[in-house]
N, C-alpha and C. Protein backbone atom coordinates (compact mmCIF):
# COMPACT_ATOMS: atom_id res chain seq x y z
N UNK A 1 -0.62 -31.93 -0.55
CA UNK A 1 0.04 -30.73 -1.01
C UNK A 1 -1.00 -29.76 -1.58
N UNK A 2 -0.86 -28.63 -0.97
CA UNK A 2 -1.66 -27.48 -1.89
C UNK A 2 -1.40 -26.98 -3.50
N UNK A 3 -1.91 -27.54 -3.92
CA UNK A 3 -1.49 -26.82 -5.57
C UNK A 3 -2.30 -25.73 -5.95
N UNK A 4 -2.56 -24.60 -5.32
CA UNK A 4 -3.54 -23.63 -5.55
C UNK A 4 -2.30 -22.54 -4.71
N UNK A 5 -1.33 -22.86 -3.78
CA UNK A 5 -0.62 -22.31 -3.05
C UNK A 5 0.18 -21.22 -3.64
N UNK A 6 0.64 -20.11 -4.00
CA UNK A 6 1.13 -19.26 -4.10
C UNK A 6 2.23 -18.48 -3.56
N UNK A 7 3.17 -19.23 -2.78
CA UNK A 7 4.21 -18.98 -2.35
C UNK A 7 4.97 -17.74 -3.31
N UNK A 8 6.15 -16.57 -2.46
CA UNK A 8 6.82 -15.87 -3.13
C UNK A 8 7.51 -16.04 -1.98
N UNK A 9 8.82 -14.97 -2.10
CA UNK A 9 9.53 -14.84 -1.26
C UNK A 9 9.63 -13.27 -1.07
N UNK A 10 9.84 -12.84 -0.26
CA UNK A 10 9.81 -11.16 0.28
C UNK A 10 11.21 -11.05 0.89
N UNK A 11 11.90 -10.18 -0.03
CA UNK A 11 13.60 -10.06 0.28
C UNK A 11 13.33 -8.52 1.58
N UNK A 12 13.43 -8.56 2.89
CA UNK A 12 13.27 -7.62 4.10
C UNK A 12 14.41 -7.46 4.44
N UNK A 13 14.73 -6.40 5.10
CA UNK A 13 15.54 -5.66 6.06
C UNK A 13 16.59 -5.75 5.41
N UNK A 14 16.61 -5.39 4.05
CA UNK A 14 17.00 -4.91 2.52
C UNK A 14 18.27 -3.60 3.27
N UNK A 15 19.52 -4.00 3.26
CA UNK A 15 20.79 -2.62 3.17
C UNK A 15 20.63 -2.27 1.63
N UNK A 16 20.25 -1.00 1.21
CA UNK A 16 20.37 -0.51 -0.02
C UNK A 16 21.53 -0.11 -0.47
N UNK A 17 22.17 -0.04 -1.76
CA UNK A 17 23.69 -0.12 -1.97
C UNK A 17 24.65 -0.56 -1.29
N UNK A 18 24.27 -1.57 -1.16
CA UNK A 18 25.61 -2.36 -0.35
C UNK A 18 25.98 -3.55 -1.15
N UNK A 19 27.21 -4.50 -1.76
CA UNK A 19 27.19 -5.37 -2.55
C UNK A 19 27.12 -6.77 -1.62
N UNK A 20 26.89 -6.81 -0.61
CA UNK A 20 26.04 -8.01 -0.01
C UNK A 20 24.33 -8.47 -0.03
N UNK A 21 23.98 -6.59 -0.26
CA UNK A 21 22.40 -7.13 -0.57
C UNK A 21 22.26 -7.15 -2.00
N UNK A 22 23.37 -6.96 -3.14
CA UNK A 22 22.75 -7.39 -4.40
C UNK A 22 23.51 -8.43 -4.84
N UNK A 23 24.53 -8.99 -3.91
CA UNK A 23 24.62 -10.67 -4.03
C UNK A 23 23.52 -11.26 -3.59
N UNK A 24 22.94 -11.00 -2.37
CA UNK A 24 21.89 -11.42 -1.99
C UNK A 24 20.85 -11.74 -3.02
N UNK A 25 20.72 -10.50 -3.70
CA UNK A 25 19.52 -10.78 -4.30
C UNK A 25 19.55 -11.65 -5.38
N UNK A 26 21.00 -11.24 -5.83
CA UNK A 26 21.15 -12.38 -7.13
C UNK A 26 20.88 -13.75 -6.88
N UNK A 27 21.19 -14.09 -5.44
CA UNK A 27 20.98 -15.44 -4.62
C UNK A 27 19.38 -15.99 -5.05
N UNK A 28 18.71 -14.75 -4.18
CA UNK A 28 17.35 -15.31 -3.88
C UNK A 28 16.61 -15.19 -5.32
N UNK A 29 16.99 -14.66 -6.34
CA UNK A 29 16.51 -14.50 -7.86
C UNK A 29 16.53 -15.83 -8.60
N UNK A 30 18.12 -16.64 -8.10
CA UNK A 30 18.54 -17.36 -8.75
C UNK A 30 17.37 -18.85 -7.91
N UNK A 31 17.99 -18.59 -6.67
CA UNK A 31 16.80 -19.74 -6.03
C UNK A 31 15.59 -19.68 -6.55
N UNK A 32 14.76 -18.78 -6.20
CA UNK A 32 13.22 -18.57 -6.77
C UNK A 32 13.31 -19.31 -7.96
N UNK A 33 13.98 -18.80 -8.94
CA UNK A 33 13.68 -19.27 -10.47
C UNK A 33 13.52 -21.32 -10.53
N UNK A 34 14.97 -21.33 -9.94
CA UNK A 34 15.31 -22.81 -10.14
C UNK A 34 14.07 -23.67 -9.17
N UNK A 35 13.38 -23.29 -8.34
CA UNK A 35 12.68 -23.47 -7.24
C UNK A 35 11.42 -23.50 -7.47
N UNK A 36 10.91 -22.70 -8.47
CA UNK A 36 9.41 -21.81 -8.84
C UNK A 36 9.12 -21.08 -7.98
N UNK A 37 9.45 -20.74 -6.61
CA UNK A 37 8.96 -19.84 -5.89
C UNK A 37 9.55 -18.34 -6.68
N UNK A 38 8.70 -17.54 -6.82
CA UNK A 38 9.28 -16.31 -7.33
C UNK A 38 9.73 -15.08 -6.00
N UNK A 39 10.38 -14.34 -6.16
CA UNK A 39 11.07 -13.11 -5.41
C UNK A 39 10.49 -12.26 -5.93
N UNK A 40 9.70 -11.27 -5.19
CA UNK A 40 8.28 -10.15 -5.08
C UNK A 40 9.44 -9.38 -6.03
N UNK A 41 8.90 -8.24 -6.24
CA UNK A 41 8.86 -7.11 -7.09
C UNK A 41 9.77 -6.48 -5.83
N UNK A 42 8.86 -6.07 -5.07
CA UNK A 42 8.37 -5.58 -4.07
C UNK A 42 9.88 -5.91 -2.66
N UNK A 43 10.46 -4.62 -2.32
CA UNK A 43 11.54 -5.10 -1.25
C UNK A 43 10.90 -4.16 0.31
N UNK A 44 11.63 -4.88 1.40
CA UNK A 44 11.19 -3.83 2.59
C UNK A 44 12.75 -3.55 3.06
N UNK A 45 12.94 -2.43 2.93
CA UNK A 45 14.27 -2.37 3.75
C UNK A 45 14.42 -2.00 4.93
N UNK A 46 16.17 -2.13 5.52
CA UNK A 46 15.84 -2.05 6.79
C UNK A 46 15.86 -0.47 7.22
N UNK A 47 14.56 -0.15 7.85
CA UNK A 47 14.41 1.20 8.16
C UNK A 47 13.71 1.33 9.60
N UNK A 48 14.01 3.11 10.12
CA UNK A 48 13.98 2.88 11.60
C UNK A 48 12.19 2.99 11.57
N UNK A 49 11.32 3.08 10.64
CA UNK A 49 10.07 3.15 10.54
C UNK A 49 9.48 2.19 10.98
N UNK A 50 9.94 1.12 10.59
CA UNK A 50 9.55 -0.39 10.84
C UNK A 50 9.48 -1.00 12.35
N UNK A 51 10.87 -0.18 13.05
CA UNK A 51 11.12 -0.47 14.34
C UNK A 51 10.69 0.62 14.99
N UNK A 52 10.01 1.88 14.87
CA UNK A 52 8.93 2.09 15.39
C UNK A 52 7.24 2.16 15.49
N UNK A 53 6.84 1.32 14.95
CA UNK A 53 6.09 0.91 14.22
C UNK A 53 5.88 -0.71 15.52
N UNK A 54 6.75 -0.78 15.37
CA UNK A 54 6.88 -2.45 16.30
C UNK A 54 6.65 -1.68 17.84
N UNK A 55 7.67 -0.77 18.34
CA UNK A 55 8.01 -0.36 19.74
C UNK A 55 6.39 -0.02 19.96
N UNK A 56 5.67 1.34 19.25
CA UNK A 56 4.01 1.91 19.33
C UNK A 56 3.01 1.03 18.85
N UNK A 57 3.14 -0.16 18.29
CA UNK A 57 2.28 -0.91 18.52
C UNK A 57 1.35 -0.33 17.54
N UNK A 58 1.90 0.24 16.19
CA UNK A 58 1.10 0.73 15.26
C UNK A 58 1.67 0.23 13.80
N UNK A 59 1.44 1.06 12.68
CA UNK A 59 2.01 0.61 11.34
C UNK A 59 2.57 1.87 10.69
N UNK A 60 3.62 1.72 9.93
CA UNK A 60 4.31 2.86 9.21
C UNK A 60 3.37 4.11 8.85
N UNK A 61 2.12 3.66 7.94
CA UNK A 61 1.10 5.02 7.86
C UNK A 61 0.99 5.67 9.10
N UNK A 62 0.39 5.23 10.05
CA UNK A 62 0.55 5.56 11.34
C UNK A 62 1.28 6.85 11.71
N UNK A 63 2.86 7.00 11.10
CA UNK A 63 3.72 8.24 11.69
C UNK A 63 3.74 8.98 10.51
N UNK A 64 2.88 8.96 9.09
CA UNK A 64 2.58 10.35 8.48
C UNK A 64 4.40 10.28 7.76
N UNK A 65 4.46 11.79 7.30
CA UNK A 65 5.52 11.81 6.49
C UNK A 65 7.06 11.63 6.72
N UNK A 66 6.71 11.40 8.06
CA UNK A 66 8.43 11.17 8.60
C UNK A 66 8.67 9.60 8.13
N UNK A 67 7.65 8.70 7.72
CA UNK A 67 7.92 7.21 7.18
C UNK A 67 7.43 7.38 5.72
N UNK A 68 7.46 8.02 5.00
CA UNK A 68 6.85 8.17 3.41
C UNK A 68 7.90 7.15 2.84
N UNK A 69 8.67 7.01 3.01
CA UNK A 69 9.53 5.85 2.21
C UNK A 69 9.01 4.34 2.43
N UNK A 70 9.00 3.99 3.83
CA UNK A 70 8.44 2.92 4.41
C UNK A 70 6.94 2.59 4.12
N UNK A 71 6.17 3.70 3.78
CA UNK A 71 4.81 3.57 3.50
C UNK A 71 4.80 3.08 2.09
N UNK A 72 5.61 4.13 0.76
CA UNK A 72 5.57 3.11 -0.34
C UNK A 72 6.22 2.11 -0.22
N UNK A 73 7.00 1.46 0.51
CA UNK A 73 7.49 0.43 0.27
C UNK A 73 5.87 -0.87 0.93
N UNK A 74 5.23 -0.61 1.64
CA UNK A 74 4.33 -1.33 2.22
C UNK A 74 3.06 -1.41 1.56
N UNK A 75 2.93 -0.05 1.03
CA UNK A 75 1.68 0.06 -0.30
C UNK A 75 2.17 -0.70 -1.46
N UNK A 76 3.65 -0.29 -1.97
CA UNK A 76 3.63 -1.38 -3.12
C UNK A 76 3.63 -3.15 -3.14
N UNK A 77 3.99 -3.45 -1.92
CA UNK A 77 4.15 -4.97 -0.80
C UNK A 77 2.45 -5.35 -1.38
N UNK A 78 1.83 -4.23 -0.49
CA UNK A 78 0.16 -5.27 -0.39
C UNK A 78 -0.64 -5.15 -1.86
N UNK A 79 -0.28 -3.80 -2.50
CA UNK A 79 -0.58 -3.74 -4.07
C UNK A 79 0.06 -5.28 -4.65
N UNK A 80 1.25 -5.42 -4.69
CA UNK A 80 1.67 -6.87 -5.58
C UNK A 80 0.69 -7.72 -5.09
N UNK A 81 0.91 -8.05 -3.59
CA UNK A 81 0.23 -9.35 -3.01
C UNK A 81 -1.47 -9.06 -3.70
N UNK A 82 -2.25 -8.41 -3.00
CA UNK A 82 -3.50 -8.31 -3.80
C UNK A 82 -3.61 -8.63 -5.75
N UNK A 83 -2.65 -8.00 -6.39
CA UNK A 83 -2.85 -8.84 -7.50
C UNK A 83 -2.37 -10.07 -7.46
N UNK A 84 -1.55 -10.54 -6.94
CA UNK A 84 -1.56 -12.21 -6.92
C UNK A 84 -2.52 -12.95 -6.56
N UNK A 85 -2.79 -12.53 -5.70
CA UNK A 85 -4.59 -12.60 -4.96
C UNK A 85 -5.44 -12.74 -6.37
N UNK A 86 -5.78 -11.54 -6.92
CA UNK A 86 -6.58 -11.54 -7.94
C UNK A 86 -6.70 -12.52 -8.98
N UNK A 87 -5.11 -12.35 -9.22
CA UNK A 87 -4.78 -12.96 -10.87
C UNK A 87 -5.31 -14.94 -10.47
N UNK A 88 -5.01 -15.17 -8.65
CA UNK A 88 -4.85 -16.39 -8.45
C UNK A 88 -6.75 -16.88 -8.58
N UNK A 89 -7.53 -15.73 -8.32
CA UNK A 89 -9.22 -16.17 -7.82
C UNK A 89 -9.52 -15.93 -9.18
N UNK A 90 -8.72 -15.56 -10.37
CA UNK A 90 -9.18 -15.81 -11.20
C UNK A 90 -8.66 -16.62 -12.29
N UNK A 91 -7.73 -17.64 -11.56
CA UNK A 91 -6.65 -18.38 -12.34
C UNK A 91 -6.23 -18.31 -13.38
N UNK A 92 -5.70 -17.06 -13.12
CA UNK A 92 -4.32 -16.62 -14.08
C UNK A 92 -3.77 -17.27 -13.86
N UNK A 93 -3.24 -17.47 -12.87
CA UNK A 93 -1.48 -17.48 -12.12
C UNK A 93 -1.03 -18.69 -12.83
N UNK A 94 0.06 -19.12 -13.33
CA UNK A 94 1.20 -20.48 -13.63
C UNK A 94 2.34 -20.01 -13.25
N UNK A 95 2.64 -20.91 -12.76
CA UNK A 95 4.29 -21.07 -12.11
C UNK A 95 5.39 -20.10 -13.00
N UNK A 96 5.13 -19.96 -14.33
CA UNK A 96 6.19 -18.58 -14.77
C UNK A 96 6.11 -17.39 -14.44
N UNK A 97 4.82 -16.95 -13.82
CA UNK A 97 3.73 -15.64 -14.04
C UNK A 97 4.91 -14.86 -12.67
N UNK A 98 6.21 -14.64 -13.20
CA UNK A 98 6.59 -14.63 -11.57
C UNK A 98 6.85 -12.60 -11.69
N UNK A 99 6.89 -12.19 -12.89
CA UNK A 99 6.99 -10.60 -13.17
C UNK A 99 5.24 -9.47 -13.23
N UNK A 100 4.92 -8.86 -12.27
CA UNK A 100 3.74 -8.58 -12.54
C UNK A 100 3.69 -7.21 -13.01
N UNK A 101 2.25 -6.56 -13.59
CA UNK A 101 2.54 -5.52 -14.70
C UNK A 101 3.36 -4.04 -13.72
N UNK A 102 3.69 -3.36 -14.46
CA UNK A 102 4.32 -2.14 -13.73
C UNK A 102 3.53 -1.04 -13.07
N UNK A 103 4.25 -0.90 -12.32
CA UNK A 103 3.27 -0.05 -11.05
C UNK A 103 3.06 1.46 -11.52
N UNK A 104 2.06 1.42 -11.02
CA UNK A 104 1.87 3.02 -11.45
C UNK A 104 2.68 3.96 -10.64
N UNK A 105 3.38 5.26 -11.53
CA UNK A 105 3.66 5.78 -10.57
C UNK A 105 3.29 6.88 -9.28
N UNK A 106 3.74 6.85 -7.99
CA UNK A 106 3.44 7.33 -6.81
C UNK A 106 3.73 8.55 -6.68
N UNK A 107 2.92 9.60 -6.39
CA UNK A 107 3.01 10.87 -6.07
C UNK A 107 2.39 11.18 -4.87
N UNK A 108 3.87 11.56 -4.15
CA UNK A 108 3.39 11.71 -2.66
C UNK A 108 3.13 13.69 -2.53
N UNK A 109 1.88 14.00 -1.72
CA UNK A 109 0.80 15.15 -1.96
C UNK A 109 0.68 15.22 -0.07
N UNK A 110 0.40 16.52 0.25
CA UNK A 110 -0.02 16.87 1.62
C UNK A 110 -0.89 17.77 1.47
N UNK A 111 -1.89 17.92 2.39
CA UNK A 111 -3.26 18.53 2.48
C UNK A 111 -3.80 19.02 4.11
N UNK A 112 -4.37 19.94 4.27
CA UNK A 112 -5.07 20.63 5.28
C UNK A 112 -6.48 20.13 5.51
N UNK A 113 -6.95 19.29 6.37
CA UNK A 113 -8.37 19.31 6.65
C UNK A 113 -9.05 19.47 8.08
N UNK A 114 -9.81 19.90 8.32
CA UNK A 114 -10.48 20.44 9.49
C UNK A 114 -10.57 19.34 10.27
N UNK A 115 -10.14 19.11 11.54
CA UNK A 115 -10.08 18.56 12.57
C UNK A 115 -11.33 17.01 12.66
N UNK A 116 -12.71 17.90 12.68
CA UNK A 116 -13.78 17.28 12.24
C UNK A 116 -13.87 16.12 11.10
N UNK A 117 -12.92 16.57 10.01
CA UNK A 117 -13.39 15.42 8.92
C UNK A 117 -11.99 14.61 8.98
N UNK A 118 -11.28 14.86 9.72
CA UNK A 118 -10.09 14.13 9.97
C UNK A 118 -10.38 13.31 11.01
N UNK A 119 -11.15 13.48 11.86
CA UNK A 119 -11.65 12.33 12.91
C UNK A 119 -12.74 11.30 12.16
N UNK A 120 -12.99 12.13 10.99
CA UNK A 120 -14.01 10.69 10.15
C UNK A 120 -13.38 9.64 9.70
N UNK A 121 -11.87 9.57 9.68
CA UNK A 121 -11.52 8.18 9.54
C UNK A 121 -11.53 6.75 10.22
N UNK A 122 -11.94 7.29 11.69
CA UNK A 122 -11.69 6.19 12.64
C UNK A 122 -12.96 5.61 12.26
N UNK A 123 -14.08 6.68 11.35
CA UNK A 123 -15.54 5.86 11.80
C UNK A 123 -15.63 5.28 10.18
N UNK A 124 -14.86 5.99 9.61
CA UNK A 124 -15.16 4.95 7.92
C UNK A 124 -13.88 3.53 7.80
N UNK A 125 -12.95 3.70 8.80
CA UNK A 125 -12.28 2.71 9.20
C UNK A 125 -13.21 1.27 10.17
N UNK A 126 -14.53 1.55 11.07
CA UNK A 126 -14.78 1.12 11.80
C UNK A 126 -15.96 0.66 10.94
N UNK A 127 -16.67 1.36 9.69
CA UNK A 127 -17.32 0.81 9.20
C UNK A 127 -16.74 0.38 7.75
N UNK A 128 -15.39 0.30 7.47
CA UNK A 128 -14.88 -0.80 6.38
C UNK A 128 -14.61 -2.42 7.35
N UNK A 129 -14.57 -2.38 8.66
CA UNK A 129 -14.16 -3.73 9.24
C UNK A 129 -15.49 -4.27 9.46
N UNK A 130 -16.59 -3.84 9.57
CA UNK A 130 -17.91 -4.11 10.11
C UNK A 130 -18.78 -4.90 8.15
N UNK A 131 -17.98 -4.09 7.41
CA UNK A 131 -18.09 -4.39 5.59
C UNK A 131 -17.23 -5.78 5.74
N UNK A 132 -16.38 -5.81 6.27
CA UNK A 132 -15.09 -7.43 6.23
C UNK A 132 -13.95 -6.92 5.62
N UNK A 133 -13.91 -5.79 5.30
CA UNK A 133 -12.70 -5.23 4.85
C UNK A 133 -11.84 -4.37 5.62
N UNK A 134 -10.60 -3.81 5.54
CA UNK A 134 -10.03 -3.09 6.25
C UNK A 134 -9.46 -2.09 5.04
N UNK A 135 -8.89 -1.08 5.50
CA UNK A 135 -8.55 -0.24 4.88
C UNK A 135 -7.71 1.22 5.58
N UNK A 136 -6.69 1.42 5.03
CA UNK A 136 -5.60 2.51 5.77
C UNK A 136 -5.98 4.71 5.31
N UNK A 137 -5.60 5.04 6.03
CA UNK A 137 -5.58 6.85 5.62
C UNK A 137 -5.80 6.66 3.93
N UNK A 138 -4.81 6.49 3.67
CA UNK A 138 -4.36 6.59 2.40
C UNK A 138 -5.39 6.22 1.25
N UNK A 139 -5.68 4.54 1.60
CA UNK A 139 -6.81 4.30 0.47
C UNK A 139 -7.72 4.68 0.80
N UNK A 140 -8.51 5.41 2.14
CA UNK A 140 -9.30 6.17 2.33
C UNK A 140 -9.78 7.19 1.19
N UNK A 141 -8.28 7.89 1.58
CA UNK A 141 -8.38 9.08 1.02
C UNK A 141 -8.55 8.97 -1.03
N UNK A 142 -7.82 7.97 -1.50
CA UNK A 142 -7.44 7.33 -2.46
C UNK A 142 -9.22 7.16 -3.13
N UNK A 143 -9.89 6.92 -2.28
CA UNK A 143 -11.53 6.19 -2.87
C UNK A 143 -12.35 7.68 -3.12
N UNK A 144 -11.90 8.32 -2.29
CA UNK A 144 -12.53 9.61 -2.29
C UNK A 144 -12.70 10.42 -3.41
N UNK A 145 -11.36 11.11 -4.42
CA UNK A 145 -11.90 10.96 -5.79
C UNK A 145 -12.38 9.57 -6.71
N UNK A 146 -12.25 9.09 -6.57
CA UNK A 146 -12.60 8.06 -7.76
C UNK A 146 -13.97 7.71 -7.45
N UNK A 147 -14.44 7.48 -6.15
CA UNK A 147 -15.74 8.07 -5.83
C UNK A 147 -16.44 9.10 -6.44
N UNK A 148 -15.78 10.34 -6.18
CA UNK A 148 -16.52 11.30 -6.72
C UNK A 148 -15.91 11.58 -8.05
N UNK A 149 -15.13 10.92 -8.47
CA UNK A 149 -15.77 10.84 -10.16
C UNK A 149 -16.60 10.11 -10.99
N UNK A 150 -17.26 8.74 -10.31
CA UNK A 150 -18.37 8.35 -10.87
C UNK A 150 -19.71 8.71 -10.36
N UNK A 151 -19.81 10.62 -10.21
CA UNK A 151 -20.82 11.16 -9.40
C UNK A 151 -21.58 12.04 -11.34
N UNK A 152 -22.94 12.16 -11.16
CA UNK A 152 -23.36 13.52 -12.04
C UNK A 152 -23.02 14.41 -11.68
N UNK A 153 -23.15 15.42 -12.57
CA UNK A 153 -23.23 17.12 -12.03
C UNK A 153 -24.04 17.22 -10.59
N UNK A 154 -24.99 16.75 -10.52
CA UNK A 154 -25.66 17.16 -9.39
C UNK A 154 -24.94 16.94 -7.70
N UNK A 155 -25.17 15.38 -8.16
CA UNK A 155 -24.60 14.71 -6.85
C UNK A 155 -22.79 15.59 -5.87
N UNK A 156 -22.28 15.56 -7.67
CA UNK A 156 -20.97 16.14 -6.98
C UNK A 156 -21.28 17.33 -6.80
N UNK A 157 -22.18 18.34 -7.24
CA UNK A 157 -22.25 19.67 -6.51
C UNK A 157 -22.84 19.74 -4.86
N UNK A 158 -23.61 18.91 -4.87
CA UNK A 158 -23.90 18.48 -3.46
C UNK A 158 -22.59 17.83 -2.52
N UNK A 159 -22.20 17.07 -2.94
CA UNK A 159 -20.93 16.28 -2.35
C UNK A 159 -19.55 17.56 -1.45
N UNK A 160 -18.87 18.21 -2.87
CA UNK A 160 -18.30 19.29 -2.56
C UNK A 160 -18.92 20.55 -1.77
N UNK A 161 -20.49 21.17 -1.59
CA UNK A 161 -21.11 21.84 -1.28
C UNK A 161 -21.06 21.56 0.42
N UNK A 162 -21.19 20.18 0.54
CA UNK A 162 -21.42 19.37 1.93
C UNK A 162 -20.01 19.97 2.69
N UNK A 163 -18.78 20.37 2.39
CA UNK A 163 -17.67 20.30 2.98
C UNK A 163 -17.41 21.69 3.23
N UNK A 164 -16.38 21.92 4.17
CA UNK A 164 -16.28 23.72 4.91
C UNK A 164 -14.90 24.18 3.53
N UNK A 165 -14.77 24.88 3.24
CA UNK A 165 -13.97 25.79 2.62
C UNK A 165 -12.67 25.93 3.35
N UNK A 166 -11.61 25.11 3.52
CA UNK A 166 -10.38 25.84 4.09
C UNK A 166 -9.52 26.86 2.80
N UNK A 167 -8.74 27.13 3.95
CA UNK A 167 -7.36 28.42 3.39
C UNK A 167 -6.35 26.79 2.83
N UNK A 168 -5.71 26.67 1.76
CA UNK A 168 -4.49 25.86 1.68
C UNK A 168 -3.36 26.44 2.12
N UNK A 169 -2.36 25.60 2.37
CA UNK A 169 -1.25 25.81 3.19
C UNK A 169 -1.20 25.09 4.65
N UNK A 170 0.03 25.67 5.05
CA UNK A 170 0.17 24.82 6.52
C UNK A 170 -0.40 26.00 7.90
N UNK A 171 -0.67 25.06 8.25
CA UNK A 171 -1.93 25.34 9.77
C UNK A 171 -0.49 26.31 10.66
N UNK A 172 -0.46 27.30 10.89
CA UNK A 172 0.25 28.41 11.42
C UNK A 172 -0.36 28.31 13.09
């Protein structure tokens, strides 16, 4: 038996307000507990994002703001799992640890960028897998300040200097 194992359960293809999925959940709350397996934070419901996503042979980020619901629901999914991850490589974790801290909250933002630095994702994508890591648009974009806030004066005047000047707003 693995005793390092970390089992949860992930309640999917979630009907929202309906009183079958919050019997449900009371179900799988009540199992988890009595069980030790805990029930994620974290729900996926059933949305048509998911099932296209399956048909294109891609992932919810993938279709941009027409899946923004489906995307936080998948960012907050791999956010939990990664701290379980964490808390587990650094053995936190005990079998009660089944509530994890509260999520920050999400502010969804849209932006204009030049064609050119929008094709730089495939190559900072191609060199996060070549690192052993992978990584989506989003936390791309996500590293980018926090990056350049552990820059000096200098560096970040160079950094921002490096980039073309657009107009904000939407591309007409």
């Amino acid at each position: 038996m693995n005793e390092a194992l970390q089992a949860r359960i992930i309640p999917n293809m979630c009907q929202p307000n309906t009183t079958l999925a919050k019997d449900a959940m009371d179900v799988l709350n009540d199992f988890g507990i009595d069980f030790l397996i805990p029930v994620t934070d974290s729900h996926i419901h059933l949305r048509t994002a998911y099932r296209s996503s399956a048909v294109f042979g891609a992932t919810v980020h993938d279709q941009g703001s027409s899946a923004s619901t489906a995307i936080q629901e998948i960012d907050a999914l791999v956010d939990e799992v990664l701290s379980i991850l964490s808390k587990a490589a650094q053995g936190t974790i005990v079998a009660k640890d089944m509530k994890s801290a509260p999520r920050p909250k999400m502010i969804r933002d849209s932006f204009t960028m030049p064609e050119t630095d929008y094709g730089l994702f495939d190559k900072i994508k191609v060199d996060c897998m070549k690192a052993g890591i992978t990584a989506n648009k989003s936390e791309i974009i996500r590293a980018g300040p926090k990056a350049l806030s552990t820059m000096n004066q200098t560096q970040l005047r160079e950094a921002i200097g490096a980039i073309d000047k657009v107009k904000p707003g939407r591309v007409k």
